[in-house]
Protein backbone atom coordinates (compact mmCIF):
# COMPACT_ATOMS: atom_id res chain seq x y z
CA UNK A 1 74.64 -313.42 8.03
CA UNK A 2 76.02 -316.08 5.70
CA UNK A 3 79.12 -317.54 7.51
CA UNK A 4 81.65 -317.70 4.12
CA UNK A 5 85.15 -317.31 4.93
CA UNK A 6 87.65 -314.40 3.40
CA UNK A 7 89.54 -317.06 1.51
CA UNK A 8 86.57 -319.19 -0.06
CA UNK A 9 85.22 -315.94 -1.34
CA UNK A 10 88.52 -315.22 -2.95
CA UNK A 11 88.69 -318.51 -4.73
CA UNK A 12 84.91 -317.97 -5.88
CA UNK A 13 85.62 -314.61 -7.36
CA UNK A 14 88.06 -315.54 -9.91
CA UNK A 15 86.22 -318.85 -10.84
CA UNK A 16 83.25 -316.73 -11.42
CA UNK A 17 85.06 -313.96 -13.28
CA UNK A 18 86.41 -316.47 -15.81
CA UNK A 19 82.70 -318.66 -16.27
CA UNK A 20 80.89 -314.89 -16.30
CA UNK A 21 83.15 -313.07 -18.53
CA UNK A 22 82.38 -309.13 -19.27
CA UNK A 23 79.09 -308.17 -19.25
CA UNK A 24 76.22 -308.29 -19.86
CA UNK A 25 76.24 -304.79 -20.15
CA UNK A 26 78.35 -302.77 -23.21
CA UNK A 27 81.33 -300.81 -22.33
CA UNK A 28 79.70 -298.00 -24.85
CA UNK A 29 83.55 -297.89 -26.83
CA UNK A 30 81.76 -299.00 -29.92
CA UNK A 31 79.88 -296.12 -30.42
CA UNK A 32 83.49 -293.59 -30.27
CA UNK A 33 84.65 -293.54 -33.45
CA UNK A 34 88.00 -292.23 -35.45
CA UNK A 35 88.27 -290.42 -38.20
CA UNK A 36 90.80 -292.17 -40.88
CA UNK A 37 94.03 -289.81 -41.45
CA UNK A 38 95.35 -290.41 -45.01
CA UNK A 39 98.51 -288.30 -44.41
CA UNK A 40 99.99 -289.15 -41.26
CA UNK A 41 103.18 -288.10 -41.32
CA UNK A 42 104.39 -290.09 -38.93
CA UNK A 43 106.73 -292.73 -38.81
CA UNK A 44 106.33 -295.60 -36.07
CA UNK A 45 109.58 -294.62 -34.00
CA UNK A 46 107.62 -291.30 -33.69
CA UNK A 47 105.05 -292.97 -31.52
CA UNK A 48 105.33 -292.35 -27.82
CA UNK A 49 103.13 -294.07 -25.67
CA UNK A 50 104.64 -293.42 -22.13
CA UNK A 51 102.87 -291.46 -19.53
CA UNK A 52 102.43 -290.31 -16.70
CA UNK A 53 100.41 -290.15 -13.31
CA UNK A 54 101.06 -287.60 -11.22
CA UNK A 55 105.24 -288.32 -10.71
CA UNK A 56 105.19 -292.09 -11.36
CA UNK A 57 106.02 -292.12 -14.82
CA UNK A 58 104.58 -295.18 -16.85
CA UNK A 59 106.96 -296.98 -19.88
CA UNK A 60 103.56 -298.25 -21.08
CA UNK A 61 100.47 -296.76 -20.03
CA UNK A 62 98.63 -299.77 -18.98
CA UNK A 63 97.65 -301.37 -15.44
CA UNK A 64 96.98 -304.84 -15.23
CA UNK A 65 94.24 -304.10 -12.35
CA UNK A 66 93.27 -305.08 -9.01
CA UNK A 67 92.42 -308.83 -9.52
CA UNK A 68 92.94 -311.00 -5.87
CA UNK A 69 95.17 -311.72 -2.76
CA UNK A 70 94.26 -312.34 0.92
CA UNK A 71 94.33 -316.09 0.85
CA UNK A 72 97.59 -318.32 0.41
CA UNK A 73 95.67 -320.10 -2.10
CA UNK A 74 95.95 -317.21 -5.11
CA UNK A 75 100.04 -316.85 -4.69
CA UNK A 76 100.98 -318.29 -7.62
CA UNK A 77 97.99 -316.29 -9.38
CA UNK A 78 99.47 -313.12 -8.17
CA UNK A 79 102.92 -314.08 -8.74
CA UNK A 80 101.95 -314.63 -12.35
CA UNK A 81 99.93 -311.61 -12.93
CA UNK A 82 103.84 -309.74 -11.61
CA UNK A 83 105.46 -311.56 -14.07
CA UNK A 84 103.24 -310.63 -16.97
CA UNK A 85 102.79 -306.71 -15.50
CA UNK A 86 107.53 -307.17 -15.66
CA UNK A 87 107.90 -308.28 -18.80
CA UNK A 88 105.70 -305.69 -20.93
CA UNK A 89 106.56 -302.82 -17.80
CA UNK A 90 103.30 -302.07 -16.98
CA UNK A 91 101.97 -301.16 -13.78
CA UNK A 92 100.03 -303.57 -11.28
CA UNK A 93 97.34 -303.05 -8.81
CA UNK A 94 96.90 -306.00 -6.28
CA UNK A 95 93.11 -307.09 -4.87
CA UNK A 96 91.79 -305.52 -1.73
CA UNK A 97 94.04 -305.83 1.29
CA UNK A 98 91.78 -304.89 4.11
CA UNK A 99 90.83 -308.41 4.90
CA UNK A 100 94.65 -309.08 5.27
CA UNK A 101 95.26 -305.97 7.32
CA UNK A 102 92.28 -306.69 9.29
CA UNK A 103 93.55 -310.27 10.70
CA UNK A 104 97.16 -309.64 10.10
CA UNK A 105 97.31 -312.90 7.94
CA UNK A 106 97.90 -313.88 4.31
CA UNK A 107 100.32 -311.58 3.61
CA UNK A 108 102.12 -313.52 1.76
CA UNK A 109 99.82 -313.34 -1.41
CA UNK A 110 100.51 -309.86 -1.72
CA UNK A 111 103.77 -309.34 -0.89
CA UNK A 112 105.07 -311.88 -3.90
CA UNK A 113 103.94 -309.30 -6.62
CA UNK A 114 106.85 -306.72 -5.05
CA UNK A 115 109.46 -309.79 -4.96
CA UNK A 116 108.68 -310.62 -8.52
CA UNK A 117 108.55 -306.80 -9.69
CA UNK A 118 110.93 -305.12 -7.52
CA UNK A 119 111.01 -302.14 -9.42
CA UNK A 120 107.75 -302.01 -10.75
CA UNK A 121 104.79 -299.60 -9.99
CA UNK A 122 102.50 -301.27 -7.94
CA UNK A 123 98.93 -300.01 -6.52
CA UNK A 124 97.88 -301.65 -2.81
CA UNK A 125 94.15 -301.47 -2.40
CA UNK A 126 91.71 -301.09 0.23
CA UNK A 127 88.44 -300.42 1.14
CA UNK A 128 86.43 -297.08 2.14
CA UNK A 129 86.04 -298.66 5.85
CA UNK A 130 89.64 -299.20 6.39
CA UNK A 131 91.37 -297.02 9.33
CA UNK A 132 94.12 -294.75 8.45
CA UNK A 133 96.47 -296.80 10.03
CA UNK A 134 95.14 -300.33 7.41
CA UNK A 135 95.56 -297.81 4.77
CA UNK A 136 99.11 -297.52 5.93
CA UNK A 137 99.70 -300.96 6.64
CA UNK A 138 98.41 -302.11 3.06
CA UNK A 139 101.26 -299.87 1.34
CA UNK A 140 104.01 -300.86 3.61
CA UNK A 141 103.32 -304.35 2.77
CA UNK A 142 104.14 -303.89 -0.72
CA UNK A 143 106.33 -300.57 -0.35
CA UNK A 144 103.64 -299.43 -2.79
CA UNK A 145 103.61 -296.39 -5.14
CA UNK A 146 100.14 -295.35 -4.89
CA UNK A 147 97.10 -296.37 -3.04
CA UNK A 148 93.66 -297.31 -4.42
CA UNK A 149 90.45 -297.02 -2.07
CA UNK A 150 87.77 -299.16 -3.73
CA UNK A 151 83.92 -298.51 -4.10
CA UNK A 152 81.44 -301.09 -4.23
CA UNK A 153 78.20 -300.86 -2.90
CA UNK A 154 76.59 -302.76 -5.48
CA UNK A 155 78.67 -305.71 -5.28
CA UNK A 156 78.25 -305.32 -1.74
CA UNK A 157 74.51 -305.20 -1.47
CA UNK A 158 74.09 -308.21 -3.42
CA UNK A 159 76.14 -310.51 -1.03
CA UNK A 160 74.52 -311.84 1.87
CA UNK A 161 77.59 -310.96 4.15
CA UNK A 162 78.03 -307.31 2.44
CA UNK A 163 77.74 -304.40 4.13
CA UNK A 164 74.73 -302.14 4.12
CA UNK A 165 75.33 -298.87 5.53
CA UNK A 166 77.12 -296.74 3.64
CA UNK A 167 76.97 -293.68 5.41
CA UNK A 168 80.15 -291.70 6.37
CA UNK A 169 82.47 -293.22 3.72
CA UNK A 170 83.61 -289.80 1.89
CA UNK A 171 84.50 -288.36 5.50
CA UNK A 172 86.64 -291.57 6.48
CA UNK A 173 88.47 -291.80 2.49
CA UNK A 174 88.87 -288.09 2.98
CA UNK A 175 91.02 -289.08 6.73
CA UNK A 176 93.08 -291.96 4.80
CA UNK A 177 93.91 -289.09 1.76
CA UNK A 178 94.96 -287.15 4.22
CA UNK A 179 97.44 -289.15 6.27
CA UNK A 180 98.79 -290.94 3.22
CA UNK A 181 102.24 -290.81 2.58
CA UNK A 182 101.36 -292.05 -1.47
CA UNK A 183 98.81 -290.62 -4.20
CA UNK A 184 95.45 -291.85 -3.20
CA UNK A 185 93.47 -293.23 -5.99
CA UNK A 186 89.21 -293.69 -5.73
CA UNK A 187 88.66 -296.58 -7.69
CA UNK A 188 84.88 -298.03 -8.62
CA UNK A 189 85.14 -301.82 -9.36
CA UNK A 190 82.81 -302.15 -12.14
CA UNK A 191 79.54 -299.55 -11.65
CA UNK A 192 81.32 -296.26 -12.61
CA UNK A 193 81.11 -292.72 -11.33
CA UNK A 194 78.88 -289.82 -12.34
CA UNK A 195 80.34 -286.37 -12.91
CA UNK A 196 78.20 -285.37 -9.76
CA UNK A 197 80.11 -287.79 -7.82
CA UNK A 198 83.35 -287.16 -8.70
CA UNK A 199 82.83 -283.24 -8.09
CA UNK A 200 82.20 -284.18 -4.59
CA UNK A 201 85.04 -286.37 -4.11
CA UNK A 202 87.32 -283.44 -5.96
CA UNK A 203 86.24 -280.62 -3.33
CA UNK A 204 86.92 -283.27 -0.45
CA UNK A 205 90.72 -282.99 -2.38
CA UNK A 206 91.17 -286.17 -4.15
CA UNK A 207 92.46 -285.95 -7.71
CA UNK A 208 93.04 -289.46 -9.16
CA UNK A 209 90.38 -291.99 -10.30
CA UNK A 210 89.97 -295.41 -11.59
CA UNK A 211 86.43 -295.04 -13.28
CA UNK A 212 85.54 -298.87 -13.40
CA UNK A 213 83.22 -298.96 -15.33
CA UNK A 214 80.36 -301.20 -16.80
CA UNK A 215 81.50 -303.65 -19.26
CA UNK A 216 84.09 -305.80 -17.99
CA UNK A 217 84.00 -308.25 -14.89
CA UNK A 218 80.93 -308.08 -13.06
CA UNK A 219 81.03 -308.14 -9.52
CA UNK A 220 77.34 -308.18 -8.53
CA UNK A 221 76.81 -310.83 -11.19
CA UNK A 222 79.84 -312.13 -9.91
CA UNK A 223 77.87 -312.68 -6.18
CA UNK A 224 74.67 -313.48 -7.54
CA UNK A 225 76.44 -316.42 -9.23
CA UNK A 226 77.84 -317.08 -5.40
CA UNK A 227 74.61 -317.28 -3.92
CA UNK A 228 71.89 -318.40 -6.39
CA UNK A 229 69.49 -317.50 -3.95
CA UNK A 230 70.21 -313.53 -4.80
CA UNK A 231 68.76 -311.67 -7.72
CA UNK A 232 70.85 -310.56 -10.56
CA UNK A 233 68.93 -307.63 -11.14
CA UNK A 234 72.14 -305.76 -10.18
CA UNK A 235 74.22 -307.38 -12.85
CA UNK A 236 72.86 -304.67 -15.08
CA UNK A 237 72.92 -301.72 -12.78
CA UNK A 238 76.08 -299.06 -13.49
CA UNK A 239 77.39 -296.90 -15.73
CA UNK A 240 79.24 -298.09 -18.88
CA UNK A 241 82.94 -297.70 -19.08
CA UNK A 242 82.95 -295.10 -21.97
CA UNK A 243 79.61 -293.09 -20.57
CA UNK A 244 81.77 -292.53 -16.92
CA UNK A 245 85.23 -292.06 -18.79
CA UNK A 246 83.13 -288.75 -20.02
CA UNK A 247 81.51 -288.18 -17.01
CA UNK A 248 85.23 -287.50 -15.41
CA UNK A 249 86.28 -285.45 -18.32
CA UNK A 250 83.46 -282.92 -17.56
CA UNK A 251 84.41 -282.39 -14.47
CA UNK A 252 88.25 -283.06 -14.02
CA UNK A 253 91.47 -280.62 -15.44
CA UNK A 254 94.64 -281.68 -16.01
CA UNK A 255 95.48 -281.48 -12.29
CA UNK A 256 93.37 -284.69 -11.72
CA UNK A 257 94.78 -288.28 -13.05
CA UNK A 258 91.97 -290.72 -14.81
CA UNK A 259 92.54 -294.15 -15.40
CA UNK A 260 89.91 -295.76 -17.72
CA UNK A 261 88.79 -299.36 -16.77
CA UNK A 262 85.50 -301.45 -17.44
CA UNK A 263 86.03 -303.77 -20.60
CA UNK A 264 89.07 -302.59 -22.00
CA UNK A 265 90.00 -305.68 -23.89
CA UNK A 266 92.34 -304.18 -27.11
CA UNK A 267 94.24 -301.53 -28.59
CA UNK A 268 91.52 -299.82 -30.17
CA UNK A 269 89.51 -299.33 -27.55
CA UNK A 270 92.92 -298.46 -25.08
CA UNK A 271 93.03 -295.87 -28.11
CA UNK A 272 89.44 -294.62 -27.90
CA UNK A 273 89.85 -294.60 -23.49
CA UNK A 274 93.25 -292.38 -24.56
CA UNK A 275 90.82 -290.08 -26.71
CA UNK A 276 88.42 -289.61 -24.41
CA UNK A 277 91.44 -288.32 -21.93
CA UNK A 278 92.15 -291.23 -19.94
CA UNK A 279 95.82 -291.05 -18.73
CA UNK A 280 96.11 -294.71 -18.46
CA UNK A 281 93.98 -297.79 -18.93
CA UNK A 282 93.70 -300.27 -16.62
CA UNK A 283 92.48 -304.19 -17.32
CA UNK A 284 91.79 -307.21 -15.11
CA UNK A 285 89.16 -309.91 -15.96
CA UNK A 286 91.13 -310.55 -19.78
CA UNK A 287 94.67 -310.86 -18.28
CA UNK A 288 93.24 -313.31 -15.54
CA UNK A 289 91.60 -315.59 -18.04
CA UNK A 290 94.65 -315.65 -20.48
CA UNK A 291 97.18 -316.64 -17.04
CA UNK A 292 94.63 -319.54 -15.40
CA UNK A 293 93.75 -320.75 -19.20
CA UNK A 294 96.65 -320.33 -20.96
CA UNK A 295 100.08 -319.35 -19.00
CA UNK A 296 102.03 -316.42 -18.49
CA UNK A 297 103.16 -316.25 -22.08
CA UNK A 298 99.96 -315.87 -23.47
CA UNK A 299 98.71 -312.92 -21.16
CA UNK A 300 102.67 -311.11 -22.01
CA UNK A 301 101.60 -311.52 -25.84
CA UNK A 302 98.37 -310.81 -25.64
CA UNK A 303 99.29 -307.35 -23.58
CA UNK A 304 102.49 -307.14 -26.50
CA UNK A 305 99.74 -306.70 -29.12
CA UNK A 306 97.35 -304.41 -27.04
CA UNK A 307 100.46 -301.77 -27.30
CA UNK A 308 101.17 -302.87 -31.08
CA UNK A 309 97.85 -301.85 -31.43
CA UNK A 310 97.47 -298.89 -30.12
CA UNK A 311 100.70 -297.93 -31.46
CA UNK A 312 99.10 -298.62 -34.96
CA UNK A 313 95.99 -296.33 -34.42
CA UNK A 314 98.10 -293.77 -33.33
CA UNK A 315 99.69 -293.59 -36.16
CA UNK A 316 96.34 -294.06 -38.56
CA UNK A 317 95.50 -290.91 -36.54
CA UNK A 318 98.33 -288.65 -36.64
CA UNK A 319 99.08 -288.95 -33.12
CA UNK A 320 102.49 -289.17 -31.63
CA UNK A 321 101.88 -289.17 -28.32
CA UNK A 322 98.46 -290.20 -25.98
CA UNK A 323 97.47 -286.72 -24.83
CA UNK A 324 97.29 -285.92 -28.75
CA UNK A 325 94.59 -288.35 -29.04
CA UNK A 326 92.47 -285.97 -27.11
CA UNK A 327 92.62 -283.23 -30.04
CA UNK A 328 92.22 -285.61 -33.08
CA UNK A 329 88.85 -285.76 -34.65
CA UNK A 330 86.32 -288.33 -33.21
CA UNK A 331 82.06 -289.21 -33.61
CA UNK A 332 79.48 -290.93 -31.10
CA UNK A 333 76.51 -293.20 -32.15
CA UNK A 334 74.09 -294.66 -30.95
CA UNK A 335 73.31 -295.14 -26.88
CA UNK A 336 76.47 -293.34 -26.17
CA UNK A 337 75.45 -290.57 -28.42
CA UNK A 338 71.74 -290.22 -26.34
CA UNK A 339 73.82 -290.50 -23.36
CA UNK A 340 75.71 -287.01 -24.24
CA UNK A 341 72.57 -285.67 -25.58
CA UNK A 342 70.39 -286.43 -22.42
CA UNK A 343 73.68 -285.41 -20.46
CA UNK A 344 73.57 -281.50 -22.20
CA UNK A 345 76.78 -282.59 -23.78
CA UNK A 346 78.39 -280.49 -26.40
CA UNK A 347 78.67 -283.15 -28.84
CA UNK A 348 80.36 -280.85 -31.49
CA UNK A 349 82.70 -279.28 -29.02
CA UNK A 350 83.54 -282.62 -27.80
CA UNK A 351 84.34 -284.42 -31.21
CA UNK A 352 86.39 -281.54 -32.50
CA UNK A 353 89.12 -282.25 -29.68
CA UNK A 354 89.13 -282.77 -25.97
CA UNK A 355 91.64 -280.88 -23.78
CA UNK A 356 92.11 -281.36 -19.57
């Protein structure tokens, strides 16, 4: 077992993230495609782009995602990241806490998100293995409003000092749902879930998701890039963002809460995640590299035009609100399009409207 310590690996993940960018696979959103409306009849005041997760009600419906924490050293990253998520009102998700929880140390990097965005809705995170009690512990920390439990067994496999056995991990998610005082969310960090997956976690009784899917950072590349001595066959492996954001819809109603993430990097393809039923969309690798490159003000604008954008296809659509994205016209190409087919999809069913 490689001896690399919590904090080191930290560091190494978001140096990697910003030399690796997204990829290498496609997040699939350039094969959804809308249908020009002519007539409108909208005017921009009309547009309403709030929603909402369960009770937590979102002014914008976008989560700057689960990015770092657990070593001193990414404070000021996280306290930036806070200030961006305040400014636009978007919600935040910090990285995993169970290393924290685990040693009782580095607190510190999480709790500054809640002291810069005291009334902000913030996700903690941790992993399948934690106890219920770390689960606890990791939302107390930042009197959180929901509670993501990640999945990553690819990014896991591929570093030396992963883990390996995977066994038991629905039964000991299904004891933190269960003892959790917030919503629990199952979150994938870059691979995506299939429609058979997800029907298994629903009948275990969770109902929110963060997809993650392929497209955006890469995690196992991510690792591989750590230790050159790994293959990077995995950096391929998963399921692209838009393929699993329609792997959920087939399986979820409009009991269940999806956020869309994997290479969301504008506000047409927020728009297309919207269409395709996603109830908010959730980003990470694009506001990281705007903050360490270019400063706080650069990752608020850049955000600032994601929702001008999105605000603008709504209207080119006819749609006033996000959930009436799901009914307006849309076509697939290409590999998404074989992906349906090979999926027994009802493409025409599915481009005349989606409803959840």
């Amino acid at each position: 077992m490689v001896d690399m310590s919590r904090e080191q690996r930290k560091l190494d993940h978001i140096r990697y993230a910003l030399e690796i960018g997204d990829g290498p696979l496609a997040n699939g959103f350039a094969d959804v495609h809308f249908l020009h409306n002519c007539l409108p009849e909208l005017a921009p005041a009309d547009i309403d782009i709030t929603t909402t997760l369960g009770g937590i009600k979102l002014s914008v419906p976008f989560l700057i995602n689960a990015i770092t924490g657990g070593t001193d050293n990414v404070i000021d990253v996280n306290r930036k990241l806070a200030q961006t998520a305040k400014v636009v009102g978007a919600a935040m998700a910090v990285g995993s806490q169970y290393g924290a929880v685990k040693s009782r140390s580095s607190y510190r990097s999480f709790e500054v998100v809640r002291e810069v965005y005291p009334d902000g809705i913030i996700f903690a995170n941790i992993s399948a293995l934690a106890t219920p009690a770390e689960a606890a512990e990791a939302v107390r920390m930042l009197a959180a409003d929901a509670l993501q439990i990640h999945l990553n067994p690819a990014q896991e496999l591929v570093m030396p000092e992963g883990d390996r056995d995977f066994k038991g991990l629905l039964y000991n998610m299904r004891s933190i749902l269960e003892q959790s005082e917030v919503p629990v969310i199952v979150k994938e960090t870059g691979c995506g879930m299939a429609a058979e997956q997800i029907s298994q976690m629903l009948a275990a009784g969770f109902s929110w998701f963060d997809i993650g899917g392929a497209g955006g950072t890469n995690f196992p590349a991510i690792e591989a890039k750590r230790f050159t001595s790994q293959k990077t066959v995995l950096a391929e492996w998963g399921i692209a963002a838009a393929k699993t954001l329609m792997e959920a819809f087939s399986v979820c109603n409009g009991n269940n809460i999806i956020i869309a993430s994997g290479g969301i990097r504008d506000g047409l393809t927020a728009a297309k995640a919207f269409a395709l039923s996603a109830d908010a969309v959730g980003m990470a690798g694009n506001i990281l590299h705007y903050i360490m490159e270019d400063g706080v003000e650069a990752a608020q604008k850049a955000l600032t035009e994601m929702i001008t954008d999105l605000r603008m296809i709504m209207l080119l659509t006819g749609c006033s609100n996000l959930k009436a994205l799901r009914k307006t016209p849309l076509y697939f190409t290409g590999e998404l399009r074989e992906f349906l087919l090979g999926r027994n999809y009802d493409i025409p069913k599915i481009s005349a409207g989606r409803k959840r």
